[in-house]
N, C-alpha and C. Protein backbone atom coordinates (compact mmCIF):
# COMPACT_ATOMS: atom_id res chain seq x y z
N UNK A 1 -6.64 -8.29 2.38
CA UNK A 1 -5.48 -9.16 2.58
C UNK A 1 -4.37 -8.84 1.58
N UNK A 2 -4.89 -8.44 0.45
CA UNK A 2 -3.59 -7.91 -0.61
C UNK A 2 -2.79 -6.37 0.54
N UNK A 3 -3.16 -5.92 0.92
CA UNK A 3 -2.15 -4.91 1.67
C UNK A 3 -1.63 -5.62 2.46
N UNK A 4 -1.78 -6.84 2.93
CA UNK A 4 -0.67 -7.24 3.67
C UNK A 4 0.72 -6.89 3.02
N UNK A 5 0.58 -8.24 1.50
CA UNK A 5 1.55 -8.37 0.68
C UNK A 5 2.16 -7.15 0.02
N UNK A 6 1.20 -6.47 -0.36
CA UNK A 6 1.69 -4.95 -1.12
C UNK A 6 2.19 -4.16 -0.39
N UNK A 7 2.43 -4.18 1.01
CA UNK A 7 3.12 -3.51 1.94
C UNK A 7 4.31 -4.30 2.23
N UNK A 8 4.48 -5.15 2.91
CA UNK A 8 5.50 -6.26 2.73
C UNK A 8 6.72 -5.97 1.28
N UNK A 9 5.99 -6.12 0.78
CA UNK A 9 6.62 -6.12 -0.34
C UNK A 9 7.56 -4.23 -1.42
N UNK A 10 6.41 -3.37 -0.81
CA UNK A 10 6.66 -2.04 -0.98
C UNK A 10 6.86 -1.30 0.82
N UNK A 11 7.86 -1.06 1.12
CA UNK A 11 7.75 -0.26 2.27
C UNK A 11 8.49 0.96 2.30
N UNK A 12 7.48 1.49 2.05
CA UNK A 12 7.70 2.86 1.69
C UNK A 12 7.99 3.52 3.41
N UNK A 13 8.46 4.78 3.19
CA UNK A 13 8.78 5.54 4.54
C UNK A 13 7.80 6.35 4.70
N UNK A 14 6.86 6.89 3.54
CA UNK A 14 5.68 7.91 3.71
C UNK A 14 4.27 7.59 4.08
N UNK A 15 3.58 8.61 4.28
CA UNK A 15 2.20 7.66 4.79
C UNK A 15 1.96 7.45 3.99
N UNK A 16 0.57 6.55 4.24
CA UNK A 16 -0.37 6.13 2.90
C UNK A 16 -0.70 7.15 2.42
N UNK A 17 -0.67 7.07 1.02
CA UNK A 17 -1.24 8.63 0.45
C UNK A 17 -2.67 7.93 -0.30
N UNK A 18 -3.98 9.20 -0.88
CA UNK A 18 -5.30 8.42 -1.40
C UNK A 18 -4.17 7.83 -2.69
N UNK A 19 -3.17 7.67 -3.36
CA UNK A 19 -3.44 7.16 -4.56
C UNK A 19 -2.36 5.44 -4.13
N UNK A 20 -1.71 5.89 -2.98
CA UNK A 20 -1.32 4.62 -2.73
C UNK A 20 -1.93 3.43 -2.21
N UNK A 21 -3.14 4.12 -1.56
CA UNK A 21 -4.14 3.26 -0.59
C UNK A 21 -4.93 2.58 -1.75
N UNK A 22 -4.92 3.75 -2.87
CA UNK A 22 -6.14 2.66 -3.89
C UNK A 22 -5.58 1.87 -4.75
N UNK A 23 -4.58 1.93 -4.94
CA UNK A 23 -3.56 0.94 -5.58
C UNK A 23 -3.92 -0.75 -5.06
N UNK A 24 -3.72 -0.92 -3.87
CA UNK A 24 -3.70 -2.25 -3.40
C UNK A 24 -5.09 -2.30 -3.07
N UNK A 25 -6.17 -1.45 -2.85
CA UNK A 25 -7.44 -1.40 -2.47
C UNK A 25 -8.21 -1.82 -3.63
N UNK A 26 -8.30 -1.54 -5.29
CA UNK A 26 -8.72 -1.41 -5.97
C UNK A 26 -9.09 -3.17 -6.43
């Protein structure tokens, strides 16, 4: 549920990359 917000909030134009996915995953 935090990637809701951490996306919402960061919207980036690139894909998920592994170090962005573990950011809000972690």
């Amino acid at each position: 549920m935090q990637l809701r917000l951490w996306e919402s909030r960061v919207p980036y134009p690139e894909p998920l990359t592994p170090i962005q996915v573990r950011g809000p995953r972690s």
